[in-house]
Protein backbone atom coordinates (compact mmCIF):
# COMPACT_ATOMS: atom_id res chain seq x y z
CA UNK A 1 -26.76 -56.94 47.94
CA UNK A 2 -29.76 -59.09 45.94
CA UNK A 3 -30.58 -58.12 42.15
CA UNK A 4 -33.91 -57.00 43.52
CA UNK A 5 -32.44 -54.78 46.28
CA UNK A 6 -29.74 -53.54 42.99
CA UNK A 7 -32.84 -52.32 41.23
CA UNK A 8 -34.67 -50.50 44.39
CA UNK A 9 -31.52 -48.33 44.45
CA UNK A 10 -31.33 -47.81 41.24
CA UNK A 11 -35.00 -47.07 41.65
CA UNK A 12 -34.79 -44.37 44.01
CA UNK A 13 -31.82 -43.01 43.60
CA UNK A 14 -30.33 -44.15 46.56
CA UNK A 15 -26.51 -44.36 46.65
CA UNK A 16 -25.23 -47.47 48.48
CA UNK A 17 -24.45 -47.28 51.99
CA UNK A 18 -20.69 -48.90 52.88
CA UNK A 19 -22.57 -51.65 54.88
CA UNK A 20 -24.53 -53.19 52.17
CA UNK A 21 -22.39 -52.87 49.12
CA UNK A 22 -22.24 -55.42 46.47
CA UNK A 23 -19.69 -57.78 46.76
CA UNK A 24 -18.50 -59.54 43.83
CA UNK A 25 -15.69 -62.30 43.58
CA UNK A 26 -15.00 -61.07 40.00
CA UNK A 27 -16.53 -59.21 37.31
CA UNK A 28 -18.03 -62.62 36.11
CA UNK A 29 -19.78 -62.94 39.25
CA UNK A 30 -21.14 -59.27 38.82
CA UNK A 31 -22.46 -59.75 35.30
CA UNK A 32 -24.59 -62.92 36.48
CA UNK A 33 -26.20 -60.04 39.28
CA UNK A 34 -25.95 -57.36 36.34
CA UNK A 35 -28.27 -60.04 34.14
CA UNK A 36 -30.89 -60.50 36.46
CA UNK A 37 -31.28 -57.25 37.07
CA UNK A 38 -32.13 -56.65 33.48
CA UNK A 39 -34.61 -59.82 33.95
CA UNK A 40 -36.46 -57.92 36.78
CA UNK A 41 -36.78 -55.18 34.54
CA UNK A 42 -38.24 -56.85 31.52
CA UNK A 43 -40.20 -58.99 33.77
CA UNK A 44 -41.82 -55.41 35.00
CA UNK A 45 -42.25 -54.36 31.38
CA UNK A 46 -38.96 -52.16 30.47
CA UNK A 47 -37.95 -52.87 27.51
CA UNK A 48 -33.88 -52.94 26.43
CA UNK A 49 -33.32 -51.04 23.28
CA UNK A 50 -29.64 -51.36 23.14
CA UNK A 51 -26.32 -50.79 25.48
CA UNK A 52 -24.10 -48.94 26.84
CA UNK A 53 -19.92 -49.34 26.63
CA UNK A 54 -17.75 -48.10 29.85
CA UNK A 55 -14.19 -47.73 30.35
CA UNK A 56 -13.59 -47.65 26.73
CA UNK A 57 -11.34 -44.02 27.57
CA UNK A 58 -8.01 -45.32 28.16
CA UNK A 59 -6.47 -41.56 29.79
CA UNK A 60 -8.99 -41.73 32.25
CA UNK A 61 -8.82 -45.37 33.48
CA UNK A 62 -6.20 -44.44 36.30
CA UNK A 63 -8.54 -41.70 38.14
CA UNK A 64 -11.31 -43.98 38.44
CA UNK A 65 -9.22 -47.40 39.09
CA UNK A 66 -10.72 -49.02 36.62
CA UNK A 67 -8.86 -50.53 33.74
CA UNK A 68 -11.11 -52.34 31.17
CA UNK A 69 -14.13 -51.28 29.36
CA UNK A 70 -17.42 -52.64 31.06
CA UNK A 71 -21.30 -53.07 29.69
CA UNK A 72 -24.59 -52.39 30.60
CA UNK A 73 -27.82 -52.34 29.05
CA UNK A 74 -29.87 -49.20 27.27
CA UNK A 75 -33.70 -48.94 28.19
CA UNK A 76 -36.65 -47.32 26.24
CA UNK A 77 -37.04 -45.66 30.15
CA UNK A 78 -33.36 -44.24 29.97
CA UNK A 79 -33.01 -43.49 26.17
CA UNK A 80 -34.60 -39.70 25.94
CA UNK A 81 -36.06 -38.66 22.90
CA UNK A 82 -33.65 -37.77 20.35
CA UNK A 83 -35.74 -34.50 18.50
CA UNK A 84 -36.96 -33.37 22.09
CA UNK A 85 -35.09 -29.84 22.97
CA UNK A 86 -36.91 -30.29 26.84
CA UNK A 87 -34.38 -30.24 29.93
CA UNK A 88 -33.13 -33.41 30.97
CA UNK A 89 -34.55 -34.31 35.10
CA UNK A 90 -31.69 -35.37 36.95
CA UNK A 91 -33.78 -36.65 40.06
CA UNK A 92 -32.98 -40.47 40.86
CA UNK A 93 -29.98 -40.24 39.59
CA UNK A 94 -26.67 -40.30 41.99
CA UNK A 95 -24.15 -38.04 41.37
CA UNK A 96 -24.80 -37.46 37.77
CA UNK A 97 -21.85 -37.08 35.13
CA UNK A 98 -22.36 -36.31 31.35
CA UNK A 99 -20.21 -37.92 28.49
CA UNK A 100 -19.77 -37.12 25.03
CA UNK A 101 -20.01 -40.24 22.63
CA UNK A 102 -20.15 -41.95 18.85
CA UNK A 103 -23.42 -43.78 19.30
CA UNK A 104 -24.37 -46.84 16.52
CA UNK A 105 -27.43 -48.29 15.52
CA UNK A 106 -27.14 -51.78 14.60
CA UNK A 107 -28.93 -52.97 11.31
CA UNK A 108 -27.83 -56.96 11.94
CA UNK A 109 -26.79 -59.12 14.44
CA UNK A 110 -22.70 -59.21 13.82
CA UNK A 111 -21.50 -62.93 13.47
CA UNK A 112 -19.23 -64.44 15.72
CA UNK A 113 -16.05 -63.04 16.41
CA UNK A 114 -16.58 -60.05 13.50
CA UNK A 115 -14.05 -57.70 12.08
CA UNK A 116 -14.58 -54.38 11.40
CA UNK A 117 -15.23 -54.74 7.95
CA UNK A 118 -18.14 -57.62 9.18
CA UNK A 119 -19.05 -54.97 11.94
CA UNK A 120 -19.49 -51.86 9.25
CA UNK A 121 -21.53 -54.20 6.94
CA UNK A 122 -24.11 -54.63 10.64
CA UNK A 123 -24.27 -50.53 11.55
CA UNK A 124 -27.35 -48.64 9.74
CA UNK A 125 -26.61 -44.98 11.08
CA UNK A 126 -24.44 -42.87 13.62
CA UNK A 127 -24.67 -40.17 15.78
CA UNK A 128 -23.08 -38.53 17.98
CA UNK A 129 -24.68 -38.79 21.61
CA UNK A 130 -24.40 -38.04 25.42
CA UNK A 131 -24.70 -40.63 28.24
CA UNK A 132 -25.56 -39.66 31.51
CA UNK A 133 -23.44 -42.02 34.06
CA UNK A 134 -24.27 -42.07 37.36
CA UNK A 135 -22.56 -43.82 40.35
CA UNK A 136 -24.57 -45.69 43.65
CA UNK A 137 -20.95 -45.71 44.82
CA UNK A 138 -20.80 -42.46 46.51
CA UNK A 139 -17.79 -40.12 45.26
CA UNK A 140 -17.31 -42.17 42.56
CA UNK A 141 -15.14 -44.84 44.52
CA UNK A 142 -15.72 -47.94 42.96
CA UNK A 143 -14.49 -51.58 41.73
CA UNK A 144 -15.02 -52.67 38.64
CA UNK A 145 -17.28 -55.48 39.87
CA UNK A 146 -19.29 -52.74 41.43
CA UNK A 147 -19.57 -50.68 38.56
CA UNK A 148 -20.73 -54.12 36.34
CA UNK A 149 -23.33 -54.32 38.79
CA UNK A 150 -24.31 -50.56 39.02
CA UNK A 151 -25.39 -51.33 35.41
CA UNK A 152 -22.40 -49.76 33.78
CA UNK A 153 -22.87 -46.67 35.38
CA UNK A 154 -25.81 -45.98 32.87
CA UNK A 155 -28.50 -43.91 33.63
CA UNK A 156 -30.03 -41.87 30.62
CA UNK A 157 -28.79 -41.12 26.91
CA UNK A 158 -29.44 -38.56 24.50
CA UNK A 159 -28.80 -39.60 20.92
CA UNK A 160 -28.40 -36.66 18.58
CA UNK A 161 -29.13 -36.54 14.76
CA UNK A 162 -28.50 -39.72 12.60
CA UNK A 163 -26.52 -39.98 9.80
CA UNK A 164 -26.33 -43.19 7.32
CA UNK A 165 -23.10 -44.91 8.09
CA UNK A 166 -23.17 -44.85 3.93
CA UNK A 167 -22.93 -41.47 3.74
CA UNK A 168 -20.07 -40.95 6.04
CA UNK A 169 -17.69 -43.79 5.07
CA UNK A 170 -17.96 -46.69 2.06
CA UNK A 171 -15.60 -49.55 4.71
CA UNK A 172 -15.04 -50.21 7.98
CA UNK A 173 -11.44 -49.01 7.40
CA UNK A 174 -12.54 -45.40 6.24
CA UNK A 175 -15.28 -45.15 9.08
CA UNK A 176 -12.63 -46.74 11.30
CA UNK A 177 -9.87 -43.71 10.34
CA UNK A 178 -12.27 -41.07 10.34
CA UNK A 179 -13.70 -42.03 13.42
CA UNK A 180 -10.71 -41.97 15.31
CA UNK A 181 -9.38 -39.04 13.90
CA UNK A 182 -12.76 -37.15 14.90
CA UNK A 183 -12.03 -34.35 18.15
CA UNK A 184 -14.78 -33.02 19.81
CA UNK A 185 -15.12 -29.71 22.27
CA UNK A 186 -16.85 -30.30 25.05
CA UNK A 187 -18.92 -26.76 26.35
CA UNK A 188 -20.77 -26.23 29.32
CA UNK A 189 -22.94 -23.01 29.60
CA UNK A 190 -20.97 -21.62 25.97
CA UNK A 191 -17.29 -22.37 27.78
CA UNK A 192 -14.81 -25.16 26.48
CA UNK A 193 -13.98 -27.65 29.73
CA UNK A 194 -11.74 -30.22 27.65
CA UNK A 195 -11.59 -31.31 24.14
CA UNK A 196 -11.09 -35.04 23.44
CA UNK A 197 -10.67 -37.43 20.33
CA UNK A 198 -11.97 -40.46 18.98
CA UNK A 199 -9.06 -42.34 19.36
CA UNK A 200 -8.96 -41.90 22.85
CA UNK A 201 -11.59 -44.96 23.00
CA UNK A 202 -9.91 -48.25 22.13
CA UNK A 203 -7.99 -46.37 19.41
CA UNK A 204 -11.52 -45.11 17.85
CA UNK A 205 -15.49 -46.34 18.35
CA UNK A 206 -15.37 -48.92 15.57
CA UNK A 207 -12.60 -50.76 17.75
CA UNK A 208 -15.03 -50.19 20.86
CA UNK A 209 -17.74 -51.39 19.11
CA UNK A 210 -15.70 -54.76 18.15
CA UNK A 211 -14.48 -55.34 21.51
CA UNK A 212 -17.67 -54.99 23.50
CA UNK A 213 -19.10 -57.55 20.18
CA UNK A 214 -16.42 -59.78 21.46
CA UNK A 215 -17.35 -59.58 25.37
CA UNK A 216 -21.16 -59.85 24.85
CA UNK A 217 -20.77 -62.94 22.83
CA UNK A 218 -18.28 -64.78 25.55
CA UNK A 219 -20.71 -64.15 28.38
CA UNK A 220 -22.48 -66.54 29.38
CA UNK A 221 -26.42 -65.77 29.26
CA UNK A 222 -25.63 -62.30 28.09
CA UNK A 223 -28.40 -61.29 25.39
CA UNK A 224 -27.69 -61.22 21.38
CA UNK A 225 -27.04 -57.88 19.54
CA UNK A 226 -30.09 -57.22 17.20
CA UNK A 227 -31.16 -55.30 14.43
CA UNK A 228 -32.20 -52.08 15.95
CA UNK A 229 -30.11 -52.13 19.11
CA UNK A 230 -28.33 -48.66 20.02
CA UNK A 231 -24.76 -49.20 21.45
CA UNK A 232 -23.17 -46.04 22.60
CA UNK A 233 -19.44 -46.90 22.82
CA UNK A 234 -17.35 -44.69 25.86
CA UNK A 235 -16.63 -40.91 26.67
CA UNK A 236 -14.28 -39.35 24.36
CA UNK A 237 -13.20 -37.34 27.77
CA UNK A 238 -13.47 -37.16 31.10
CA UNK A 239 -16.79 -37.37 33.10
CA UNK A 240 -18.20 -34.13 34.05
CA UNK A 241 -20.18 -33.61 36.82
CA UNK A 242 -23.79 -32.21 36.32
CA UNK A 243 -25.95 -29.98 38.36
CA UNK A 244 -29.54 -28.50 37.56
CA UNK A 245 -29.53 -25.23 35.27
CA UNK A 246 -26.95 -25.95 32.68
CA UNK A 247 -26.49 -26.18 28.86
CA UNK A 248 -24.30 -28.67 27.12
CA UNK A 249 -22.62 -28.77 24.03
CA UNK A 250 -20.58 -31.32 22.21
CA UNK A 251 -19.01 -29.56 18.72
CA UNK A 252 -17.37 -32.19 17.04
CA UNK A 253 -15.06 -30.47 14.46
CA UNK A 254 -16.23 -32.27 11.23
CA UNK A 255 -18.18 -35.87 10.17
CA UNK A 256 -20.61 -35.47 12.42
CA UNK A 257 -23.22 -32.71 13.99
CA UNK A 258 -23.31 -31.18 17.33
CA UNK A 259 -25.71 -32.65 20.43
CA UNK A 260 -27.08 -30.16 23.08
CA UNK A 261 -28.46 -31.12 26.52
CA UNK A 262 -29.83 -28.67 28.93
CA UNK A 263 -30.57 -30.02 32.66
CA UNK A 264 -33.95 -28.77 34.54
CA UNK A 265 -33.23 -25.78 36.69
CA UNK A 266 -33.89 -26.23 40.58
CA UNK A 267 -37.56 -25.28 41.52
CA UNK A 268 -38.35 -22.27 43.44
């Protein structure tokens, strides 16, 4: 499968039929397909306002046979508006799932190989946010080549309110700690369906953050982190499957305010 014909699924929500699936030596391989992609995109005016992190939840790498943390890229077509209470559309999108996250905004580009403290010193807010993953693998049987070049599984996200990094932690070792210590209930329609903690992602988002730093800087032609990037860095549970109709809820239990995402009912 071509970038071009990559992005006409992706387009129309068309899963991938067993015939025609991409077929990747490696992930390396999948990244160069992954990166011209996002060319054809930009080339057709979408503009990338960030990225995604994948695979970051280490309890859930074994039911999805997947064990590293993947990257794609954030567009201003797939970021929703954070303020906007209106129902998300789930149309073109295969087999939606909904994640709760810890969602940065980047104030600098973080130097080369940064630590956390370097990394803390780059973030200007963050949020807590959910990322709707979808999968042109049907039934959510993938590689991990495939899902590099399924473009992380990303396919909208829902940042909630901001907070100045500042005013939640004065080091990267504080925000680091509190972070990680963070749990979060996860409620569909007003019911709990699993709880989860920050740690569960590379031992807390800050760590996430570094590592997917580290990965985006050894790839080769992978774009630079900049000031104003969003990077929303891996599900703090499982991935729950969405359908039209519902409310969502992630109630994190201190640090950091709740995020809400309704889906659009089914006409008629």
């Amino acid at each position: 499968m071509t970038p071009r014909q990559l992005l006409a699924h992706a387009d129309e929500g068309r899963s991938w039929p067993d015939a025609a699936r991409p077929t990747h030596a490696d992930q390396a391989a999948a990244y160069r397909d992954a990166l011209a992609v996002r060319e054809l995109r930009i080339a057709r005016g979408e503009r990338p306002v960030g990225f995604k992190i994948g695979f970051t939840n280490r309890t859930i790498w074994p039911r999805y046979g997947v064990y590293a943390p993947i990257w794609g890229t954030v567009w201003d077509t797939t970021l929703l508006p954070s303020a906007s209470a209106a129902a998300v559309d789930l149309g073109r999108l295969c087999e939606p799932r909904l994640e709760p996250e810890v969602v940065f905004g980047l104030a600098a580009t973080p130097p080369a190989r940064p630590t956390l403290e370097q990394l803390f010193a780059c973030i200007d807010w963050v949020a807590p946010g959910f990322e709707i993953v979808q999968s042109h693998a049907p039934q959510w049987r993938f590689s991990a080549p495939e899902t590099v070049a399924d473009g992380g599984l990303h396919g909208r996200l829902r940042v909630g309110p901001r907070s100045a990094v500042h005013t939640i932690a004065a080091s990267g070792e504080a925000l680091d700690a509190q972070l990680a210590a963070l749990r979060v209930s996860l409620r569909r329609d007003g019911v709990v369906v699993e709880t989860g903690q920050g740690a569960n992602v590379l031992g807390g988002p800050l760590h996430a953050l570094r590592h997917f730093v580290l990965e985006l800087q050894a790839c080769p032609g992978a774009p630079v982190l900049r000031a104003g990037d969003v990077v929303t860095t891996g599900t703090w549970t499982d991935a729950w499957p969405l359908a039209p109709g519902q409310h969502w809820e992630a109630a994190f239990d201190a640090l950091l305010p709740a995020v809400e995402l309704s889906t659009l009912p089914v006409e008629g």
